[in-house]
Protein backbone atom coordinates (compact mmCIF):
# COMPACT_ATOMS: atom_id res chain seq x y z
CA UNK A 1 0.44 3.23 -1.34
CA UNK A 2 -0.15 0.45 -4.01
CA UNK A 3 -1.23 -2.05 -1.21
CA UNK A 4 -3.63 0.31 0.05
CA UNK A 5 -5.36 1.08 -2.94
CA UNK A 6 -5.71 -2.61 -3.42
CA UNK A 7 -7.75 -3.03 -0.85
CA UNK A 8 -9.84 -0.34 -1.70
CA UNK A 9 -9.48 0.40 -5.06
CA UNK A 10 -10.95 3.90 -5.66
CA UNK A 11 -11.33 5.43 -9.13
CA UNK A 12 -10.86 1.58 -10.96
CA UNK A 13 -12.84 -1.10 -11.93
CA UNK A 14 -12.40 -4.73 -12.63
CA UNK A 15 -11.91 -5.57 -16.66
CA UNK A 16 -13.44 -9.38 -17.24
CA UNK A 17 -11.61 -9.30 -20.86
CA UNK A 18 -7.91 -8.71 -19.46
CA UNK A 19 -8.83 -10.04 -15.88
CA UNK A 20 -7.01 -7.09 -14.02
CA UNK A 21 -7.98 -3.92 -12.14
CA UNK A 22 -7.56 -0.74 -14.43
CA UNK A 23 -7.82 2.81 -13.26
CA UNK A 24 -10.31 4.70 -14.56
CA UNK A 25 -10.11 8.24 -12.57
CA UNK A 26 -6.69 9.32 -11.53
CA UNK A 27 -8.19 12.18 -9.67
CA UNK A 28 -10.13 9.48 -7.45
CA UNK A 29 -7.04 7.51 -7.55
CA UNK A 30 -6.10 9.74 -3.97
CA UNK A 31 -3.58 12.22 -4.84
């Protein structure tokens, strides 16, 4: 499931400070 979500990475976004995705929704996060 992790690979997955890389590729489409629902329910995160992309933090220029720490350079690394971090989820922001774990309802979106497809449960």
């Amino acid at each position: 499931m992790p690979n997955g979500w890389m590729q489409y990475p629902t329910g995160a976004h992309f933090d220029i400070d720490t350079l690394r995705m971090e989820m922001t929704s774990f309802s979106e996060f497809g449960l």
